[in-house]
Protein backbone atom coordinates (compact mmCIF):
# COMPACT_ATOMS: atom_id res chain seq x y z
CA UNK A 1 216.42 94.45 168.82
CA UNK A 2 215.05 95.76 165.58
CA UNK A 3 211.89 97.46 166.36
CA UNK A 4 209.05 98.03 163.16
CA UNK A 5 207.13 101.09 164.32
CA UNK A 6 203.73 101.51 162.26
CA UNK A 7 200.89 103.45 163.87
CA UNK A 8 198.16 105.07 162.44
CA UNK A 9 196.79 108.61 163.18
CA UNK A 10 195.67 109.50 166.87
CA UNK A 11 192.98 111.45 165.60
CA UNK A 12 192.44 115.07 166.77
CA UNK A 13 195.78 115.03 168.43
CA UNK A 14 198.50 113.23 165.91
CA UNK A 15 199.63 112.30 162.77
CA UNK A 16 200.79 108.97 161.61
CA UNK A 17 204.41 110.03 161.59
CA UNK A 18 204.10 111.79 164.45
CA UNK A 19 202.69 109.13 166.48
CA UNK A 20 205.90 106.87 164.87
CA UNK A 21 208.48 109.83 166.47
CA UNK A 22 206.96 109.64 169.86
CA UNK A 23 207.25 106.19 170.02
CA UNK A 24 210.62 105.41 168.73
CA UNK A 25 211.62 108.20 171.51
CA UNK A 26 209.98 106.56 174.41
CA UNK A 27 211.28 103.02 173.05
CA UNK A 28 215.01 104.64 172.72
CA UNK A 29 214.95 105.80 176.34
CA UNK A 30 214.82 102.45 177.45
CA UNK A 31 216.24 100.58 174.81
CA UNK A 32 219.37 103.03 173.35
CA UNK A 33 220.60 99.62 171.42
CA UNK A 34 217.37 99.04 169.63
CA UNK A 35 216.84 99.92 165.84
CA UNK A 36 213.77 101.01 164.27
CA UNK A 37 211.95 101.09 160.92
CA UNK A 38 209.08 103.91 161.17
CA UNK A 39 206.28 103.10 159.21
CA UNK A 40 203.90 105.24 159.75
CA UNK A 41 200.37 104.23 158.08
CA UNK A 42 196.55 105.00 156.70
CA UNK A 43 193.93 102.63 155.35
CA UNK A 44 191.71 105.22 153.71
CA UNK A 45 190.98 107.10 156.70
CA UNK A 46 192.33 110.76 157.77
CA UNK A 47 195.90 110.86 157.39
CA UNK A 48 196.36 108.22 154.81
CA UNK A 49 197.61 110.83 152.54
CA UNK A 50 200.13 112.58 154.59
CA UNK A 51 201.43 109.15 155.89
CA UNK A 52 202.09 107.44 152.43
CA UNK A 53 203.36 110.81 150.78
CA UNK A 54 205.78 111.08 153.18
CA UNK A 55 207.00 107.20 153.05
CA UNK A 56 207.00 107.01 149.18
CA UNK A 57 208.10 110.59 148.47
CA UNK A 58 205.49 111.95 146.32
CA UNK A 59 205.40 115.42 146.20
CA UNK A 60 202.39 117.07 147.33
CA UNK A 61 200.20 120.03 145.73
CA UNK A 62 197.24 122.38 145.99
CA UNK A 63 194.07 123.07 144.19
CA UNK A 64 191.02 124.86 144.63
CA UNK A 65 187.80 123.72 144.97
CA UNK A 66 184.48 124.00 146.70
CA UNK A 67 184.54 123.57 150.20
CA UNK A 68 181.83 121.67 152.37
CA UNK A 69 179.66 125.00 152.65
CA UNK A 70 180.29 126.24 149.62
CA UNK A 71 182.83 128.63 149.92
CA UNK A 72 186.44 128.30 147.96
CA UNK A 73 188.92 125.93 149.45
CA UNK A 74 192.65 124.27 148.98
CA UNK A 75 192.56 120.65 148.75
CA UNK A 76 195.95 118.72 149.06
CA UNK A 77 196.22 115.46 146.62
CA UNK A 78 199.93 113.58 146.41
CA UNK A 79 201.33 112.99 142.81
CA UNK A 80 203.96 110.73 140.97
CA UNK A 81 203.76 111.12 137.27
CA UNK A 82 200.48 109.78 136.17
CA UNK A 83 199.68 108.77 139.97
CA UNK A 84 197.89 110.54 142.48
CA UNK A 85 196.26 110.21 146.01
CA UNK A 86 194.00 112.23 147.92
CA UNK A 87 191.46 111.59 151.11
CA UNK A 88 187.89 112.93 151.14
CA UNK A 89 188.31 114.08 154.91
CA UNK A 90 190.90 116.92 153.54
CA UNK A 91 188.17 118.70 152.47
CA UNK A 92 185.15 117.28 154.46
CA UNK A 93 186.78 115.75 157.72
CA UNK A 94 184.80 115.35 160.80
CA UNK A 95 187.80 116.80 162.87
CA UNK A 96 187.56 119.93 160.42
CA UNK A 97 184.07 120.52 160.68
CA UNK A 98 182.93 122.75 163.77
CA UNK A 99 180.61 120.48 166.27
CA UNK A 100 177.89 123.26 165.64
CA UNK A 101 178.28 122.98 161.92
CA UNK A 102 177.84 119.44 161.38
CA UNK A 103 174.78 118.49 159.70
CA UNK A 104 175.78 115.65 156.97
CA UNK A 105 172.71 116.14 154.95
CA UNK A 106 174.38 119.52 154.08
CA UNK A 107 177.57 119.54 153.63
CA UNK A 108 179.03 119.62 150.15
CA UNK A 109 181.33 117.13 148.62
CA UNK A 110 181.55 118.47 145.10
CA UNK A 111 185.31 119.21 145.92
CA UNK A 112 186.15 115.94 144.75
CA UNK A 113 184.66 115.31 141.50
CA UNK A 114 185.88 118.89 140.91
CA UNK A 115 189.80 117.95 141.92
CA UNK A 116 189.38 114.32 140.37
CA UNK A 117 188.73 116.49 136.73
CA UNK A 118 191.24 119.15 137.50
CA UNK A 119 193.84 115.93 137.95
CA UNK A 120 192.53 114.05 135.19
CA UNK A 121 193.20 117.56 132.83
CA UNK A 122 196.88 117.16 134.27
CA UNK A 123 197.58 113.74 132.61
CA UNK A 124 196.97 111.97 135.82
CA UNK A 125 195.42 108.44 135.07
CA UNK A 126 195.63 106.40 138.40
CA UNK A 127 194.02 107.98 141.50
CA UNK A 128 193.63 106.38 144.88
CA UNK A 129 190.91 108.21 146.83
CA UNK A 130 190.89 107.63 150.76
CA UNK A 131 187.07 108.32 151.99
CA UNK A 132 187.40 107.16 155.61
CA UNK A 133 186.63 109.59 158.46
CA UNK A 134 184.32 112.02 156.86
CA UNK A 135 181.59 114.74 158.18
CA UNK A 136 178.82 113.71 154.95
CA UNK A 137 175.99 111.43 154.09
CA UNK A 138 175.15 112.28 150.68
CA UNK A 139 175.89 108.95 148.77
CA UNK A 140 178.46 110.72 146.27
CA UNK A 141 176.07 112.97 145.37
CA UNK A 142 178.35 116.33 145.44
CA UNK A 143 181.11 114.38 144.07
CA UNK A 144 178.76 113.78 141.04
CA UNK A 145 177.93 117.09 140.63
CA UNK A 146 181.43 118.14 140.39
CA UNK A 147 181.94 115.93 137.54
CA UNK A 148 179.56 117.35 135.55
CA UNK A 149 175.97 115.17 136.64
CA UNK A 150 173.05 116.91 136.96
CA UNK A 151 170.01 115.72 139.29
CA UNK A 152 166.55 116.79 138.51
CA UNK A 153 163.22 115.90 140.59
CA UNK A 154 159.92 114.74 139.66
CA UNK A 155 158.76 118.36 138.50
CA UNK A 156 162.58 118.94 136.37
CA UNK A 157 164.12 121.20 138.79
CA UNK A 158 167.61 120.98 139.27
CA UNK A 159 168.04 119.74 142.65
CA UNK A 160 171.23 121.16 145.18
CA UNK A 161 173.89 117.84 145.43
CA UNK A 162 173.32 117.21 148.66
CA UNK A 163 172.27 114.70 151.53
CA UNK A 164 168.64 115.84 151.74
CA UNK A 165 168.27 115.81 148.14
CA UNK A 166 168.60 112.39 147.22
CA UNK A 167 165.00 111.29 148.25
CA UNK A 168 164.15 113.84 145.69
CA UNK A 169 165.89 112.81 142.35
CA UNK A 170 163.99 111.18 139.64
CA UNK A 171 166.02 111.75 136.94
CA UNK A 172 170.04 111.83 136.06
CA UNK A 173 171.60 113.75 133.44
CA UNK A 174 175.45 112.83 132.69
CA UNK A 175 175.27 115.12 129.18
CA UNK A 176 178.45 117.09 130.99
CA UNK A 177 180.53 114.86 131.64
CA UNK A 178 183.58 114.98 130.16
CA UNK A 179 184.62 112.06 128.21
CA UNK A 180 188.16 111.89 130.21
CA UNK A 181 186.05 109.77 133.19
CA UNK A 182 186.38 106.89 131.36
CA UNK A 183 190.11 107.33 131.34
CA UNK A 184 190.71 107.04 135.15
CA UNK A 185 191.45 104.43 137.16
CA UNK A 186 190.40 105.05 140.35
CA UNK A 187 190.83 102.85 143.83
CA UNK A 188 188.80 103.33 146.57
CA UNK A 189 191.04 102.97 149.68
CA UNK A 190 188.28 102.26 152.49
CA UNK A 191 188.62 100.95 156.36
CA UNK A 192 185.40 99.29 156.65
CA UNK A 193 183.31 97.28 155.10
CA UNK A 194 179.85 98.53 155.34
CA UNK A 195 177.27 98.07 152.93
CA UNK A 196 175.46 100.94 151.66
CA UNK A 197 172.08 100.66 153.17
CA UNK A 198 170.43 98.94 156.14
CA UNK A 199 171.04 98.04 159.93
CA UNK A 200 175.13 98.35 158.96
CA UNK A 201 174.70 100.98 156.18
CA UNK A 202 176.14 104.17 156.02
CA UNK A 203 173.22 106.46 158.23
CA UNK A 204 172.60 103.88 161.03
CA UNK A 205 176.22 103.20 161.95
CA UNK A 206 178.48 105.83 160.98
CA UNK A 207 175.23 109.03 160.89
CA UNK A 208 175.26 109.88 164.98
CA UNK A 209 178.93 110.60 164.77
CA UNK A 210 178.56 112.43 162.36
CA UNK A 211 175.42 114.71 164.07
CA UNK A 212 172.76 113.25 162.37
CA UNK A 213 169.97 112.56 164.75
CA UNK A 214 168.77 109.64 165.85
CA UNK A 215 165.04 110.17 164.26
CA UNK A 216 166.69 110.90 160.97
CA UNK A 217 168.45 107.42 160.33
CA UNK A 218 165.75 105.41 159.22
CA UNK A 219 163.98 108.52 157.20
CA UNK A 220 167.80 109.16 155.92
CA UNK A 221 168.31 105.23 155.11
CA UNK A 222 165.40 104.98 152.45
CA UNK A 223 166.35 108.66 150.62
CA UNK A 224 169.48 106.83 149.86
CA UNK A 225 168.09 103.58 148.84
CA UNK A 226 165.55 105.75 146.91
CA UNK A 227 168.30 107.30 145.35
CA UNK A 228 170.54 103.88 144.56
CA UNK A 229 167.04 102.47 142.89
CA UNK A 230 167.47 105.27 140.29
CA UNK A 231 171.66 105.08 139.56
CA UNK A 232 172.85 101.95 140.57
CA UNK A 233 171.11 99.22 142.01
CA UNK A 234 174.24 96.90 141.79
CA UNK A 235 176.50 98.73 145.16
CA UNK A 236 173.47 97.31 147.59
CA UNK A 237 175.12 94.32 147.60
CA UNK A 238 179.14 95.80 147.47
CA UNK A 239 180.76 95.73 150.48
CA UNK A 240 182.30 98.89 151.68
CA UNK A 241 179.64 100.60 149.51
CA UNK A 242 178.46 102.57 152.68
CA UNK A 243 181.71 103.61 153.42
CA UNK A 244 182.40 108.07 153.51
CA UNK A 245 178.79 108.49 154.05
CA UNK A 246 178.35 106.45 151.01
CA UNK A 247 181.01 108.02 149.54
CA UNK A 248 182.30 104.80 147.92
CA UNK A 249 178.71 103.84 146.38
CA UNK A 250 179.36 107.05 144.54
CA UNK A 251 182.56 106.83 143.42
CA UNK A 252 182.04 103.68 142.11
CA UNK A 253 179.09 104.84 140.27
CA UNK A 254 179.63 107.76 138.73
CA UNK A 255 183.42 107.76 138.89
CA UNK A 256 183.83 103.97 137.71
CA UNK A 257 185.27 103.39 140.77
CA UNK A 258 187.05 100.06 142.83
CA UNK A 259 186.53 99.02 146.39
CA UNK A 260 190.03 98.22 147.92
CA UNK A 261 190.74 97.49 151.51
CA UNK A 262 193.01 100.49 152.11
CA UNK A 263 195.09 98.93 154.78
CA UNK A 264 196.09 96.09 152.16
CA UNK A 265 196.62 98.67 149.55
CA UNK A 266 199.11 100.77 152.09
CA UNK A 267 200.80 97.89 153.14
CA UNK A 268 201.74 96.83 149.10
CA UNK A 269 202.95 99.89 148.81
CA UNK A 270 204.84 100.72 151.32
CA UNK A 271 206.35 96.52 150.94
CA UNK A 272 205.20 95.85 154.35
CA UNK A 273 206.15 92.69 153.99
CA UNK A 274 209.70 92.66 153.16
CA UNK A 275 210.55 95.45 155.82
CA UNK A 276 208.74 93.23 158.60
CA UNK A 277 210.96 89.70 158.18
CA UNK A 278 213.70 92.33 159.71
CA UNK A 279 211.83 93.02 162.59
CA UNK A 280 211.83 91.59 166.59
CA UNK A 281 208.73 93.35 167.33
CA UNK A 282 205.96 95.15 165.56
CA UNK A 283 204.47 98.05 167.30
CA UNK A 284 200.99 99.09 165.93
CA UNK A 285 198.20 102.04 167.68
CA UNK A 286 195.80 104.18 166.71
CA UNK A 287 193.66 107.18 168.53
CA UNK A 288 190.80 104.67 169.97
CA UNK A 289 190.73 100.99 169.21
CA UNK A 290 187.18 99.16 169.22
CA UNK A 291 185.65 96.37 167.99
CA UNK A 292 185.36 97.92 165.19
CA UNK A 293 188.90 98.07 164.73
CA UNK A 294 188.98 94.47 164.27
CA UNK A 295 187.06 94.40 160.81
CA UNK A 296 189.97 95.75 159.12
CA UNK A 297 191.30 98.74 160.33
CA UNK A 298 195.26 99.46 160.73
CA UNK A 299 196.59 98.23 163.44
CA UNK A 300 194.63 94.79 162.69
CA UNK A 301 195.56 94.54 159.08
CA UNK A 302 199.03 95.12 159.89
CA UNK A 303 199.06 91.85 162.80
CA UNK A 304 197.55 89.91 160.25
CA UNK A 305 199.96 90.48 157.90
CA UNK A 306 203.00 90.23 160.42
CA UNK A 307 204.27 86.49 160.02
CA UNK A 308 204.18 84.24 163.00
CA UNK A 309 207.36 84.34 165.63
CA UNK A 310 207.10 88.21 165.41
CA UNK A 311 205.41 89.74 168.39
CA UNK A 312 202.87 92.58 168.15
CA UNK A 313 201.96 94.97 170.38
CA UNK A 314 199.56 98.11 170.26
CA UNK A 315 199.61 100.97 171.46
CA UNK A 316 196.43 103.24 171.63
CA UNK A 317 195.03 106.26 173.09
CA UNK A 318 192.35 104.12 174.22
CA UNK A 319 190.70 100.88 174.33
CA UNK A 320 187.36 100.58 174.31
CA UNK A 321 185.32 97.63 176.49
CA UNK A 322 183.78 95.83 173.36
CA UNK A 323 187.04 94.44 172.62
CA UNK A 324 187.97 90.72 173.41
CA UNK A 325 190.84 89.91 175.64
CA UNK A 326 194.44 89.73 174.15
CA UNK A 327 196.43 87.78 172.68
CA UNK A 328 193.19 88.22 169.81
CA UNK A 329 193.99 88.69 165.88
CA UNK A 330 197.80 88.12 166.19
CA UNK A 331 198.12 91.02 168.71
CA UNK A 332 200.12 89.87 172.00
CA UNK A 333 198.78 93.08 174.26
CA UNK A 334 197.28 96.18 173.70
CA UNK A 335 198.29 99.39 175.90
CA UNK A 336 195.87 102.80 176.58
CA UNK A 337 198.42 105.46 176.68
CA UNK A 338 195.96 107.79 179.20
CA UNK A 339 197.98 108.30 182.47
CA UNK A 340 194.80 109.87 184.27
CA UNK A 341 191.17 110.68 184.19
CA UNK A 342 191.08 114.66 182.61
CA UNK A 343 188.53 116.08 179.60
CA UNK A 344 188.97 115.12 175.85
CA UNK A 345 190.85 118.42 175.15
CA UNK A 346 193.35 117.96 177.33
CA UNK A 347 194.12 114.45 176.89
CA UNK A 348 194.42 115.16 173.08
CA UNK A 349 197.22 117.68 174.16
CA UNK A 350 199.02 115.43 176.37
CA UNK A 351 199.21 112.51 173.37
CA UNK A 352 202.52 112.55 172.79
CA UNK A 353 203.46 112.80 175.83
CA UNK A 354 201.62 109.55 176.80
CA UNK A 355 202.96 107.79 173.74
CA UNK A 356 206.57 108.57 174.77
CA UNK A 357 206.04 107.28 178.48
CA UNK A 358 204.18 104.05 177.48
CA UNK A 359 206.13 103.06 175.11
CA UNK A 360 209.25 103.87 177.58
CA UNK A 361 207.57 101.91 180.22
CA UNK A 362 207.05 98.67 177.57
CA UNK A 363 210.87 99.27 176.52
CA UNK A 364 211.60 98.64 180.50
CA UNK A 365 209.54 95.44 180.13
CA UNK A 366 211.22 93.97 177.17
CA UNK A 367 214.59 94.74 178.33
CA UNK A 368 214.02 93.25 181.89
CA UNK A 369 212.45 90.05 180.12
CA UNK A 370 216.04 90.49 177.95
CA UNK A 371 218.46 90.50 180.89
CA UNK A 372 216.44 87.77 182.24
């Protein structure tokens, strides 16, 4: 049996490749004449970076920028030649960002438009951004500033790039930004598909997890509309616009940005689908698997692209009960890897753990339906 192994991050506990070794260990306790191709995956969300570094071989580097409260920071990108790749929750991840500290109408992002000019000075001309899983709701704004846009409000101050700012701005400067913008390609490698404002937009769904109250969202909903009015009416009807915090919206604004479904994009180029025809079974998972999960993220985008006759199962830290019953989206069974009730610390210690036992416990299954 030739086994494809391609999970996603367990977030707060493991890594995409990570996740992949537990897994082929628990499968290889129960099946020692299996084979496996690890393929461990992101689709624009944390770990995206890490995971297709590491499969395509990029090497990966450091600069320094402004962190999310201001204060100096590394950020790590991935580069091949004129290629590179970097996620927005590197430098303002929700797992990064202390529960008492999170406040996304404050955080910085002008990290990124400062490493996006710092790579574009290096010769690179091709940059795929990952802006899943982040801490901010600013609509790009930081990013702007860090290329070089200025915001001003009604009475010509210069206004701080942040969240709680953009119900302010009445004007937009671009006189210092640097010509080399309009160089870049850059993809926007995103899980969801989220418009930028409204019921769905980026402050009603993705705000509360984020620590944005619940009084806040509709208040926070019109700054950014406000704000959208004045740079770019066109993202309010671009899907994935809301994405980041309205990260996207910005990118693609002031950063001539693309929307791309960043589980399609991993899957091209890690050639997903040449690697799969080899496979008996798929084996997908993730940290917490929703509904959702089912508008995109990786372990759905990878069923739908696994051809029919090839079995898929998942493997998550946990389901949640919005989901439909399986088989649903080409996925045979899903699995919770949580052996027992215990807090959220200590079952994101015991992940691998769990992984290796479950997926020792399905190995069991498939080789009693084998001897069978």
């Amino acid at each position: 049996m030739h086994i494809l192994i391609a999970p996603d991050s367990f977030k707060e506990s493991l890594s995409a490749p990570q996740a992949a070794q537990a897994l082929q260990e628990g499968f290889s306790q129960a099946l020692p004449d299996a084979t496996f191709d690890l393929l461990p995956i992101g689709d624009g969300g944390e770990g995206t970076m890490a995971a297709l570094a590491a499969a395509l071989g990029w090497a990966e580097f450091y600069h320094t920028v402004t962190g999310p409260f201001g204060q100096p920071v590394k950020m790590t990108y991935a580069r091949q030649g004129q290629q590179a790749l970097f996620e927005m929750a590197d430098l303002v991840g929700l797992a990064s960002i202390p529960q008492e500290k999170r406040n996304p109408l404050v955080i910085e992002t002008r990290g990124l438009g400062e490493l996006i000019l710092h790579l574009a000075g290096e010769g690179v001309r091709k940059m795929l951004v990952g802006v899943g899983g982040s801490a901010s709701n600013d609509g790009g704004i930081g990013l702007a500033a860090g290329l070089g846009y200025e915001f001003y409000d009604s009475d010509q101050h210069v206004l701080r790039p942040v969240g709680s700012s953009l119900g302010r701005a009445a004007r937009i400067s671009a006189q210092h930004v640097p010509a080399v913008l309009k160089e870049l390609e850059i993809e926007i490698l995103t899980d969801v598909t989220n418009p930028l404002c409204g019921p769905q937009g980026a402050a009603y769904m993705f705000g509360g997890q984020k620590g944005l109250p619940d009084l806040l969202f509709a208040q926070t909903d019109q700054a950014m509309r406000q704000f959208y009015e004045l740079a770019n009416p066109a993202v309010f009807g671009l899907a994935g616009a809301g994405a980041g915090g309205g990260m996207a919206a910005g990118l693609v604004t002031f950063a001539g940005g693309k929307i791309v479904s960043g589980i399609e994009t991993c899957l091209d180029l890690l050639d997903f689908d040449e690697r799969v025809k080899k496979a008996d079974l798929v084996v997908v998972g993730e940290g917490r698997m929703d509904r959702q999960s089912l508008a995109g993220k990786a372990p759905v985008g990878i069923a739908r692209r696994t051809p029919q006759g090839i079995p898929v199962l998942a493997v998550c830290g946990s389901l949640a009960a919005d989901l439909p019953a399986f088989p649903a989206e080409n996925i045979a069974a899903a699995f919770p890897i949580m052996a027992q009730a215990d807090s959220l610390p200590a079952v994101l210690a015991q992940a691998e753990v769990n992984l290796i036992r479950t997926a020792r416990n399905i190995g069991n299954v498939l080789k009693m339906k084998k001897s069978g």
